[in-house]
Protein backbone atom coordinates (compact mmCIF):
# COMPACT_ATOMS: atom_id res chain seq x y z
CA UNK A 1 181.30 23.56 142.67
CA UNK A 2 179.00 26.42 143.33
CA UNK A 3 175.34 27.44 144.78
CA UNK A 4 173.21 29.33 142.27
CA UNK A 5 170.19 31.66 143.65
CA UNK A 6 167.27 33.01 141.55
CA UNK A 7 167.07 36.69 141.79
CA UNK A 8 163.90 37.50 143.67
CA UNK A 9 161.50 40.09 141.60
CA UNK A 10 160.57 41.88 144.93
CA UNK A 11 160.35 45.86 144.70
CA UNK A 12 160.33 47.71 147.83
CA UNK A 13 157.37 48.58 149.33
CA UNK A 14 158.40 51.94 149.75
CA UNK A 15 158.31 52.75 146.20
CA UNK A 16 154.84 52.92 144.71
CA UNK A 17 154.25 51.05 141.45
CA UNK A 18 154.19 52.73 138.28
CA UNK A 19 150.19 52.57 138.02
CA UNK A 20 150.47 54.87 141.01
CA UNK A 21 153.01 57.17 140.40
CA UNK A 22 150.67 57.90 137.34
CA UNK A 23 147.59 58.31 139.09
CA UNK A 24 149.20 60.53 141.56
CA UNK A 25 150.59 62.71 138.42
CA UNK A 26 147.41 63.02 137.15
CA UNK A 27 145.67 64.10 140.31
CA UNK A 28 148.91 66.68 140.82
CA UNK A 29 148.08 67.90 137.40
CA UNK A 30 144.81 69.32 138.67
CA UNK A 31 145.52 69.84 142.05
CA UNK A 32 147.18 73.79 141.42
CA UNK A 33 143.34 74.87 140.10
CA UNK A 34 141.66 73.19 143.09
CA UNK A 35 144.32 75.16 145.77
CA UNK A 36 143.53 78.43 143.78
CA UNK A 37 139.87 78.03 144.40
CA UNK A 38 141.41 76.81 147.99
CA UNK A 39 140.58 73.58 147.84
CA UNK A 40 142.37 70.62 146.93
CA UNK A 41 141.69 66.35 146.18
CA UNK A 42 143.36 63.30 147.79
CA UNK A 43 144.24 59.93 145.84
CA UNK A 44 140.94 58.90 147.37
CA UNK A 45 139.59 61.89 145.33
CA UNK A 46 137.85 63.33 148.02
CA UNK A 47 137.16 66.97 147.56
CA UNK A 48 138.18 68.98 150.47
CA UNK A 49 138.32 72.88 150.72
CA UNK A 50 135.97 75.31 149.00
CA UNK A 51 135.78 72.48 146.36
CA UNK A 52 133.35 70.77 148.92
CA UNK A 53 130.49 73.06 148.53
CA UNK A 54 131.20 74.60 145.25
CA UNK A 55 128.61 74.16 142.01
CA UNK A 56 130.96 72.46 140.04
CA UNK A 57 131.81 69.98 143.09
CA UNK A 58 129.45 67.31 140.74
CA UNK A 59 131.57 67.51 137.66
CA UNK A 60 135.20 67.68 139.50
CA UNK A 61 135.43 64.36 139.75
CA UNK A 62 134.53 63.48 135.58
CA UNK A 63 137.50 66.18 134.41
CA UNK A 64 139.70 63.93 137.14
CA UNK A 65 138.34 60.57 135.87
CA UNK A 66 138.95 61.72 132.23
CA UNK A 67 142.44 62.97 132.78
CA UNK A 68 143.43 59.58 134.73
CA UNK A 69 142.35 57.85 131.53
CA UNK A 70 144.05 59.99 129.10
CA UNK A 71 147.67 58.97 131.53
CA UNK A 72 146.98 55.41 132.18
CA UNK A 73 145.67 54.63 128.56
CA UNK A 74 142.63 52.31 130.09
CA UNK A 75 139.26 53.15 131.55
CA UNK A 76 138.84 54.08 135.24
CA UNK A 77 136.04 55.46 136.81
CA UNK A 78 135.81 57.50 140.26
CA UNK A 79 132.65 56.66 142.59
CA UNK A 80 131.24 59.38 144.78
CA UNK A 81 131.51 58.46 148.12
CA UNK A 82 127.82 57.71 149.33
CA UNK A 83 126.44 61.02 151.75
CA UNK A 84 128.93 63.34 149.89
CA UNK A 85 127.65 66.76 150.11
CA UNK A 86 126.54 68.70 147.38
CA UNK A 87 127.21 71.88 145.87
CA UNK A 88 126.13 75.10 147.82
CA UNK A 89 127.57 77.63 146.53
């Protein structure tokens, strides 16, 4: 006679889940043009850098939100943080 266990469906918390590993592809995907322009984004998609006070600071975020949709295949949408600064440049 024998004990039988369920397996347990716990991943590690360690590893991120596959929704994030995709959302951190996509924002790696357009991090190289923000460094060149010496900038760069975080997965909070805050613009840091140059990117801060550029002109196209306003539409950085849209080219981000479209290119998470294209990876993910569903809808998400980035909110500006309220008091973000805007473009000087």
């Amino acid at each position: 006679m024998g004990i039988k266990t369920a397996p347990t469906k716990q991943s590690p918390i360690s590893e991120p889940s596959d929704r994030e590993q995709i959302v951190r592809a996509g924002l790696n995907e357009n991090r190289a043009s923000l460094r060149r322009d010496r900038g760069d984004c975080e997965l909070i998609v805050r613009l840091t850098g140059a990117c801060m006070s550029c002109k196209l600071a306003g539409t950085t975020p849209a080219a981000i939100q479209a290119r998470l949709i294209e990876r993910l295949g569903e809808f998400v949408r980035l909110i500006p943080l309220p008091g973000a600064a805007k473009g000087r440049c």
